[in-house]
PDB file of N, CA and C in Angstrom:
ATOM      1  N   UNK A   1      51.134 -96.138 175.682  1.00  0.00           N
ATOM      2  CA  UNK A   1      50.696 -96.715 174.429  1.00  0.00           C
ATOM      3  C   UNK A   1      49.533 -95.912 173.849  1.00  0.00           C
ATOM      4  N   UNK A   2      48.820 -95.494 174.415  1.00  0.00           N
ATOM      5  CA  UNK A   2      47.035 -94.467 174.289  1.00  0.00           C
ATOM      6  C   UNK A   2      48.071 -93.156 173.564  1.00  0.00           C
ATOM      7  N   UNK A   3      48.952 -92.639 174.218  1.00  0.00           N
ATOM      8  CA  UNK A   3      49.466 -91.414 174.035  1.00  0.00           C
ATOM      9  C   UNK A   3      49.876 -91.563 171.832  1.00  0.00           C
ATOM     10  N   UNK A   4      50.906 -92.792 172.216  1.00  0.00           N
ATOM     11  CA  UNK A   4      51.291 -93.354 170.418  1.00  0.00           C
ATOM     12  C   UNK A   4      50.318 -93.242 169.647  1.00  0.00           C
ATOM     13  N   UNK A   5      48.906 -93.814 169.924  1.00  0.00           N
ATOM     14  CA  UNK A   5      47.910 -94.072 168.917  1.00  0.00           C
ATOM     15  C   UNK A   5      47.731 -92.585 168.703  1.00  0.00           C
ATOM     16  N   UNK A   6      46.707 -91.878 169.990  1.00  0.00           N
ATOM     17  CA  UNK A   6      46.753 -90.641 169.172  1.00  0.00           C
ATOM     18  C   UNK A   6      47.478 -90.104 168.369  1.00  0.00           C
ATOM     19  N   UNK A   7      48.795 -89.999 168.666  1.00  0.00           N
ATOM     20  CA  UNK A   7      49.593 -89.310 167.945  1.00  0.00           C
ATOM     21  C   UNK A   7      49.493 -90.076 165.782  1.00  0.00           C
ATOM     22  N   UNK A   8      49.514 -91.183 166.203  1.00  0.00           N
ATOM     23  CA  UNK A   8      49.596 -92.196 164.959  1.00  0.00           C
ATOM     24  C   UNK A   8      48.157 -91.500 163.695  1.00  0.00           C
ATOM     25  N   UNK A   9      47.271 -91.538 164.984  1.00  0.00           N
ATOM     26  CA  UNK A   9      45.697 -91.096 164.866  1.00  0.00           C
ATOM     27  C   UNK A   9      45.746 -89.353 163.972  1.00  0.00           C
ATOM     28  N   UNK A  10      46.638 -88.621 164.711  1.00  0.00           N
ATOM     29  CA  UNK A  10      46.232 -87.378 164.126  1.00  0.00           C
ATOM     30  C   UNK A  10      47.217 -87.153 163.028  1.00  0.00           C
ATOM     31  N   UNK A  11      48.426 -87.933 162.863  1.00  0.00           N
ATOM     32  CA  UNK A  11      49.534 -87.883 161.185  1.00  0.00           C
ATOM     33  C   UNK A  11      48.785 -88.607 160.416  1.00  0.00           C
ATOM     34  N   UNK A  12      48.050 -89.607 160.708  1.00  0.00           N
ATOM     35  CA  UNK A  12      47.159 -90.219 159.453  1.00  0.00           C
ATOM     36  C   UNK A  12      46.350 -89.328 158.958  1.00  0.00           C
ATOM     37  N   UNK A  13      45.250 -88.676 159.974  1.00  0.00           N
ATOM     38  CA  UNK A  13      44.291 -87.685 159.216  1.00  0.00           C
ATOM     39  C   UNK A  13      44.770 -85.937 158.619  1.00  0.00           C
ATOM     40  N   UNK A  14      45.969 -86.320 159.165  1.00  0.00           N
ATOM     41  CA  UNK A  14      47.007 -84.604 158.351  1.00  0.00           C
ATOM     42  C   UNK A  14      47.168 -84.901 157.712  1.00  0.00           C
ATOM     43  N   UNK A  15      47.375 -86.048 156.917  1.00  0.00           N
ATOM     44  CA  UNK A  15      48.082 -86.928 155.812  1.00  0.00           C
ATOM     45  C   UNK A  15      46.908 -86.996 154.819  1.00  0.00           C
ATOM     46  N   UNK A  16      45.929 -87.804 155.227  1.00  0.00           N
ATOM     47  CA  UNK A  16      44.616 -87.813 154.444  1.00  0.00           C
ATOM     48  C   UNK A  16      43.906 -86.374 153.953  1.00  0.00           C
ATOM     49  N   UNK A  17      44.225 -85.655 155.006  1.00  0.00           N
ATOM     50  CA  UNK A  17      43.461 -84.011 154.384  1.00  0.00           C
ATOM     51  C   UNK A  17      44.652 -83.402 153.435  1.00  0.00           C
ATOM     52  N   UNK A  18      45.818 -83.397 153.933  1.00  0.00           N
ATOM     53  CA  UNK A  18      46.629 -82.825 152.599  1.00  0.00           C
ATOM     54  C   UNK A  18      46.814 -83.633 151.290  1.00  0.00           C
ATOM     55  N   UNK A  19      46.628 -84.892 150.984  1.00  0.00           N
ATOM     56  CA  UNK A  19      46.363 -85.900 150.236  1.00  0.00           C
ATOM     57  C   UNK A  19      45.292 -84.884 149.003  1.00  0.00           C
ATOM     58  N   UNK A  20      44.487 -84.905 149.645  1.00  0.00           N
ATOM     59  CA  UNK A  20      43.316 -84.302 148.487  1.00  0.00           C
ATOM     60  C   UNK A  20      42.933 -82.969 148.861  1.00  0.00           C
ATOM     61  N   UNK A  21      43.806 -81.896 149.111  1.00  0.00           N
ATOM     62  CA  UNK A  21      43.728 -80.384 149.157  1.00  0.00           C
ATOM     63  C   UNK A  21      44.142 -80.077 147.661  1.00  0.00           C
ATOM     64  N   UNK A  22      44.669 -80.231 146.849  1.00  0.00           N
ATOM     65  CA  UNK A  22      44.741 -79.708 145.815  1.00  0.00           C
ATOM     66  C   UNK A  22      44.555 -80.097 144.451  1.00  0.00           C
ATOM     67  N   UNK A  23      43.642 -79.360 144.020  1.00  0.00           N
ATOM     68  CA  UNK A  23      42.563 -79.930 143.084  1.00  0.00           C
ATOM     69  C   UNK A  23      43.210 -78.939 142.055  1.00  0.00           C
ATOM     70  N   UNK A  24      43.637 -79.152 140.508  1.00  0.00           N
ATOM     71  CA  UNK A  24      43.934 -78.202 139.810  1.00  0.00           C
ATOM     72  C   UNK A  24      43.209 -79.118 138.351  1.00  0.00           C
ATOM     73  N   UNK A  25      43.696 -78.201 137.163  1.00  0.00           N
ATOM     74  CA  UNK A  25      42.873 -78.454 136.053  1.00  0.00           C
ATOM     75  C   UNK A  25      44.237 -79.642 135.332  1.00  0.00           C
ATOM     76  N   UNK A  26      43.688 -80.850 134.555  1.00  0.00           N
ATOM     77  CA  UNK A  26      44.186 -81.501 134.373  1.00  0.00           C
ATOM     78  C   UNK A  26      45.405 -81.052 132.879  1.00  0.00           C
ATOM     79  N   UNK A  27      46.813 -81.882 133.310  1.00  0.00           N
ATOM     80  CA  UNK A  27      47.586 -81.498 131.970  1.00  0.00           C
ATOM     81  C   UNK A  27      47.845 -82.543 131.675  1.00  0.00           C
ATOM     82  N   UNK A  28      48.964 -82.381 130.593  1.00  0.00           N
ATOM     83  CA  UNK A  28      49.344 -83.724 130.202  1.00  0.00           C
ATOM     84  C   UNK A  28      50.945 -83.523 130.909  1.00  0.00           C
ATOM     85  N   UNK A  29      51.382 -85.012 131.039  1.00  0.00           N
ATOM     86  CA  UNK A  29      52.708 -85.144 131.816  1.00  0.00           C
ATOM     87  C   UNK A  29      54.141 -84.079 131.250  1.00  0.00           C
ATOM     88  N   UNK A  30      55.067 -84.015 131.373  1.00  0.00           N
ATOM     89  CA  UNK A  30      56.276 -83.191 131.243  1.00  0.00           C
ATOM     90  C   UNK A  30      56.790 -84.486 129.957  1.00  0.00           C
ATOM     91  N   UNK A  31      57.028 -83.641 128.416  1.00  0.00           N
ATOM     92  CA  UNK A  31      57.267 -84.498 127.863  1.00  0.00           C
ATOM     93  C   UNK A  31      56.597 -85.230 126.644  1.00  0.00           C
ATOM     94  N   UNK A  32      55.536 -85.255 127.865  1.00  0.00           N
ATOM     95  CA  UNK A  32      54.334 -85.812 126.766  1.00  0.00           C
ATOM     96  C   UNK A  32      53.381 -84.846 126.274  1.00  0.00           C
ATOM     97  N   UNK A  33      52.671 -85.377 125.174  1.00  0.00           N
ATOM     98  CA  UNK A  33      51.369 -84.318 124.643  1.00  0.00           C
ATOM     99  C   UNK A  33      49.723 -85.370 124.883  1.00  0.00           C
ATOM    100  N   UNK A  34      48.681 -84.214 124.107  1.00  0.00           N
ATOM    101  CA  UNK A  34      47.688 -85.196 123.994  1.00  0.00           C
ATOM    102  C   UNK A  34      47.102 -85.842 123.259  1.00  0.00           C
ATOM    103  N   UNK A  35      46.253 -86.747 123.117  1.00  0.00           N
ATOM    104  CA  UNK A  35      45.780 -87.663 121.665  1.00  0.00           C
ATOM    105  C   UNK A  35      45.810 -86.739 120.437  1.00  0.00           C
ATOM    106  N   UNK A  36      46.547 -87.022 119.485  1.00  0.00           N
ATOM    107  CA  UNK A  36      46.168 -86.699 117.987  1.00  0.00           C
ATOM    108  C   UNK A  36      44.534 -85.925 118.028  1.00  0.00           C
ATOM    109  N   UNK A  37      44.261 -85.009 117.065  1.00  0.00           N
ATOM    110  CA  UNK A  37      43.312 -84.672 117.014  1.00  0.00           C
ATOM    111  C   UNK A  37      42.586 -85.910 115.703  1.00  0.00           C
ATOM    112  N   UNK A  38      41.537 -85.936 116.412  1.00  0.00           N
ATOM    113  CA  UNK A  38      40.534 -87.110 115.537  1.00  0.00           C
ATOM    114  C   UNK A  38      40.215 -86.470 114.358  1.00  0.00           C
ATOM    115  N   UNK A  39      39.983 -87.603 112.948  1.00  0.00           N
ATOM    116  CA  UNK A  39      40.025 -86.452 111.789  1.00  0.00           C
ATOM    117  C   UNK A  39      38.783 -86.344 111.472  1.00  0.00           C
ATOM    118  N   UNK A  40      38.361 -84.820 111.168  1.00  0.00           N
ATOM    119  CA  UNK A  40      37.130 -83.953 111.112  1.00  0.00           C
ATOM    120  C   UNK A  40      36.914 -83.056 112.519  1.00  0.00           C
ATOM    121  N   UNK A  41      37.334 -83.427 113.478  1.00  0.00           N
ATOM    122  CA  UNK A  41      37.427 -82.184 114.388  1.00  0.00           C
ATOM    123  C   UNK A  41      38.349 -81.245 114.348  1.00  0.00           C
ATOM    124  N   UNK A  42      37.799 -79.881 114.868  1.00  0.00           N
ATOM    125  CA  UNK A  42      38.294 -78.818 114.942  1.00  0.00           C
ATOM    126  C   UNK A  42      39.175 -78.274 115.398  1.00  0.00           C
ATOM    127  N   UNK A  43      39.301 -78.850 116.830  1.00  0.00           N
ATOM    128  CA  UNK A  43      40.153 -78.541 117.949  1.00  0.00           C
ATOM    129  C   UNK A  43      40.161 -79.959 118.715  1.00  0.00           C
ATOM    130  N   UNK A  44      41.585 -79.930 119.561  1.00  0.00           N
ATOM    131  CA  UNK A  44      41.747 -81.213 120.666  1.00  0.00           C
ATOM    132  C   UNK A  44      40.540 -81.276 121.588  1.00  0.00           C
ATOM    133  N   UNK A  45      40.465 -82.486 122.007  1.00  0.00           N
ATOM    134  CA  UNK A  45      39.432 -82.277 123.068  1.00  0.00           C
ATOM    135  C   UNK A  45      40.389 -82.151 124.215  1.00  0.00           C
ATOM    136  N   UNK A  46      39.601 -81.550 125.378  1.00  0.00           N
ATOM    137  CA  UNK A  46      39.849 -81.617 126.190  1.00  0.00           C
ATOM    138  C   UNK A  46      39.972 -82.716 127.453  1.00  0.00           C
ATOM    139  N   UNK A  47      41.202 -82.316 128.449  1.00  0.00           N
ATOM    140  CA  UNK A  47      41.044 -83.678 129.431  1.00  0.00           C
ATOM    141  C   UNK A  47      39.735 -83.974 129.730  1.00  0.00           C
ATOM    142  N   UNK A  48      39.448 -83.173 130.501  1.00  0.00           N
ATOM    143  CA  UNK A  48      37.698 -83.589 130.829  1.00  0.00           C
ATOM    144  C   UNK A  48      37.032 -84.220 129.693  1.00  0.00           C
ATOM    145  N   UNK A  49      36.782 -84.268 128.629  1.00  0.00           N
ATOM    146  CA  UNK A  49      36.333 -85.110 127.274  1.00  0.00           C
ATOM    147  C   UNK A  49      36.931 -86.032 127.169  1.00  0.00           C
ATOM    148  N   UNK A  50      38.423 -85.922 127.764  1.00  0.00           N
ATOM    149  CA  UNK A  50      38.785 -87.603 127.303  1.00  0.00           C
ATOM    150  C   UNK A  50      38.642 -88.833 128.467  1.00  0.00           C
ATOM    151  N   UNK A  51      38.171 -88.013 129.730  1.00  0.00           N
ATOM    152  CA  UNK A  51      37.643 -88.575 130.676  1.00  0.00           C
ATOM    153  C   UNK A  51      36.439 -89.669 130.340  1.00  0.00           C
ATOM    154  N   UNK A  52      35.800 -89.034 129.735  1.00  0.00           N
ATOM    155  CA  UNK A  52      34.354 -89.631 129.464  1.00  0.00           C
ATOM    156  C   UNK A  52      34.369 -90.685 128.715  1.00  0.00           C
ATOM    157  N   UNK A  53      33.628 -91.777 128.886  1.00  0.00           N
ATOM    158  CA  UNK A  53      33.614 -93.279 128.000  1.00  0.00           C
ATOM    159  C   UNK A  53      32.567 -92.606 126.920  1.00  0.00           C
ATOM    160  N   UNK A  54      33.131 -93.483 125.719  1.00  0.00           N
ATOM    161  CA  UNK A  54      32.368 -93.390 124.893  1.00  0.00           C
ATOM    162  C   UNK A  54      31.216 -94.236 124.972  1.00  0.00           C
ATOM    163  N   UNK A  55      30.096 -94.178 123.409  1.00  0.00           N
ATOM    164  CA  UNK A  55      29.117 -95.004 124.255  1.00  0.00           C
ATOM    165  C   UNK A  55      29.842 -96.298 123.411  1.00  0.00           C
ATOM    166  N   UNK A  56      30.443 -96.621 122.529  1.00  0.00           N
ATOM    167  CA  UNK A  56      30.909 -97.916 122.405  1.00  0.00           C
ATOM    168  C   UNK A  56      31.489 -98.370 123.619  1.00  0.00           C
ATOM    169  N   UNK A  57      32.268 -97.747 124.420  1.00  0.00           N
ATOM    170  CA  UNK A  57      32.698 -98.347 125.877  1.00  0.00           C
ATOM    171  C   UNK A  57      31.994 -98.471 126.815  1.00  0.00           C
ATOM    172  N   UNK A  58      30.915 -97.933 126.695  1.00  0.00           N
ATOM    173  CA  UNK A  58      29.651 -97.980 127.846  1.00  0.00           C
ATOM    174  C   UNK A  58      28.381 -97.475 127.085  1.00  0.00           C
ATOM    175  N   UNK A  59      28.092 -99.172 126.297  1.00  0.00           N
ATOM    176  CA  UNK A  59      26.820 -98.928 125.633  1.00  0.00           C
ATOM    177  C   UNK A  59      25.561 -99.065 126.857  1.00  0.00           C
ATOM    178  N   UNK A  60      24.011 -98.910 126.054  1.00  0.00           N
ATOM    179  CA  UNK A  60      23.264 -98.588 126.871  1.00  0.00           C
ATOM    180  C   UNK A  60      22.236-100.000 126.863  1.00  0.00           C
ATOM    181  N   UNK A  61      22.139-100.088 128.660  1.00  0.00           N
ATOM    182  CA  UNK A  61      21.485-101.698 128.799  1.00  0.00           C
ATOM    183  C   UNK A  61      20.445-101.839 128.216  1.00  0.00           C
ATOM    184  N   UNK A  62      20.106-102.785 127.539  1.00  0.00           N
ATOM    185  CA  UNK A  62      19.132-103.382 126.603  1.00  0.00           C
ATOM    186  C   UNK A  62      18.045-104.060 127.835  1.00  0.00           C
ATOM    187  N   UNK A  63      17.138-103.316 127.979  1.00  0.00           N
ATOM    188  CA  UNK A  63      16.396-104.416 129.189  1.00  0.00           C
ATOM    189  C   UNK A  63      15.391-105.143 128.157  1.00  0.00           C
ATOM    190  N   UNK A  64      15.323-105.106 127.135  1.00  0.00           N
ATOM    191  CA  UNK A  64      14.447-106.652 126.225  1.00  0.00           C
ATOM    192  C   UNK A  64      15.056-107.561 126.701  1.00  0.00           C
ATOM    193  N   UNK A  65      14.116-108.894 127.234  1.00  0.00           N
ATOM    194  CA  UNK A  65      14.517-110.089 127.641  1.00  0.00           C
ATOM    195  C   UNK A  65      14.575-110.705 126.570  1.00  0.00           C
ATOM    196  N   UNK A  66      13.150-110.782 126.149  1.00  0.00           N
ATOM    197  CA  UNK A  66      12.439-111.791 124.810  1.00  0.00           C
ATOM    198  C   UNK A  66      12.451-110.905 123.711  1.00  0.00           C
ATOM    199  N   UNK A  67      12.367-111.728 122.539  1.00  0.00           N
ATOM    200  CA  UNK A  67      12.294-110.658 121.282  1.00  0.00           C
ATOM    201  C   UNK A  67      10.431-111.106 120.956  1.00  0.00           C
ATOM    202  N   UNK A  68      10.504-112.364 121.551  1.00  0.00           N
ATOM    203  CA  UNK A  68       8.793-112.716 121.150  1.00  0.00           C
ATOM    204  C   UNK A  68       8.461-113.864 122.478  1.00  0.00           C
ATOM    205  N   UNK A  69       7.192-113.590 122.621  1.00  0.00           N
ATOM    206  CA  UNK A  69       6.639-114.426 123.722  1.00  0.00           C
ATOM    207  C   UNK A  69       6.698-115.916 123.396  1.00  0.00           C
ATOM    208  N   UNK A  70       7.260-116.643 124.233  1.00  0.00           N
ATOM    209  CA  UNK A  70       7.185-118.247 124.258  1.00  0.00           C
ATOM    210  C   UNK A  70       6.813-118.752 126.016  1.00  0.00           C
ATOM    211  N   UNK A  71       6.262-119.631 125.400  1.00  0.00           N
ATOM    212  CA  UNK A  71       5.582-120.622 126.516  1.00  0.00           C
ATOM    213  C   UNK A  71       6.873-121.393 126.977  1.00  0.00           C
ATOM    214  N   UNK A  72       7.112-121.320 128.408  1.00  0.00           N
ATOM    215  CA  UNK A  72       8.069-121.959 129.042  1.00  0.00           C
ATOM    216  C   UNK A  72       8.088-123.313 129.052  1.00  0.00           C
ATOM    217  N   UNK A  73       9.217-124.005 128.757  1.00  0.00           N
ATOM    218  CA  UNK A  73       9.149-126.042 129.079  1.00  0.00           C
ATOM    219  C   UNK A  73       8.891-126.133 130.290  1.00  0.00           C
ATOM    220  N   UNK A  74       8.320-126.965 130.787  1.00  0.00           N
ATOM    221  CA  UNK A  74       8.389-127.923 132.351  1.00  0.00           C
ATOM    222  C   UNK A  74      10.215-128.092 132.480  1.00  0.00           C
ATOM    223  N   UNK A  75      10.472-127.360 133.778  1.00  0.00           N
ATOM    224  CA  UNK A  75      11.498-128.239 133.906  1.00  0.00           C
ATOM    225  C   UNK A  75      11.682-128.829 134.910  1.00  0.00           C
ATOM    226  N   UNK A  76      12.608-130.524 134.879  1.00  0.00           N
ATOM    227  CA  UNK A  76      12.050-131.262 136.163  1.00  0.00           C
ATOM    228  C   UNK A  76      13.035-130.975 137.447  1.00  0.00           C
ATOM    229  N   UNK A  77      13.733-129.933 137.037  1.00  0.00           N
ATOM    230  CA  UNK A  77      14.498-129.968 138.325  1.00  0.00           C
ATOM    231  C   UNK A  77      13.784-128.340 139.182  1.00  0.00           C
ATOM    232  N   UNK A  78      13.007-128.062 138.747  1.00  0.00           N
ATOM    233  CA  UNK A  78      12.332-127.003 139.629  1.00  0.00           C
ATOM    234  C   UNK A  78      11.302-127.533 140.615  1.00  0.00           C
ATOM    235  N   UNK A  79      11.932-127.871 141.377  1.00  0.00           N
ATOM    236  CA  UNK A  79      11.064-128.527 142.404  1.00  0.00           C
ATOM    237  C   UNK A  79      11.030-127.827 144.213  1.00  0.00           C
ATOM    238  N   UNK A  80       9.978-127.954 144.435  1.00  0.00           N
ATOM    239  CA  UNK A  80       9.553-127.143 145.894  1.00  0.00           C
ATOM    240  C   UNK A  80      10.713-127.146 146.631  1.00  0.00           C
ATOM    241  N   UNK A  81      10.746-126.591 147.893  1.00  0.00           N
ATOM    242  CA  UNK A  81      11.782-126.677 148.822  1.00  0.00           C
ATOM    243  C   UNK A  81      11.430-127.902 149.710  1.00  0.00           C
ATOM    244  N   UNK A  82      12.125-128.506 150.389  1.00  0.00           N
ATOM    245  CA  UNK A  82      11.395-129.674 151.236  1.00  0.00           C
ATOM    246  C   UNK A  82      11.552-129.240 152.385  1.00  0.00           C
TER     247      UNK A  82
END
């Protein structure tokens, strides 16, 4: 049974290293093309550009809590630990 695992052990990690050995530059599928060029640009962008979120898709965190200082209410359910 020890003998199986190894064996199990070393096709998983041949598997996992040829998995991500080949790294090439991105295309578009057989068939297909890429986004319309947006109007006023020059040229297509590239995959790598269309990778990237815009910032409407990943705007930037607002850490303002308050827009103006206020005095907090009492509230009655904040009460000690017992």
């Amino acid at each position: 049974m020890t003998r199986m695992k190894q064996i199990l052990c070393v096709g998983t990690a041949a598997f996992a290293l040829a998995a991500c050995g080949n790294r090439t530059e991105l295309k578009p599928q057989a068939g297909k093309s890429l986004p319309v060029v947006p109007l006023g640009a020059e040229a297509p962008k590239k995959p790598s550009e269309l990778l990237e979120p815009s910032t409407q898709a990943r705007p930037e965190r607002s850490v303002e809590l308050l827009r103006r200082s206020e005095e907090r209410e009492d509230d009655e359910f904040d009460l000690p630990p017992e």
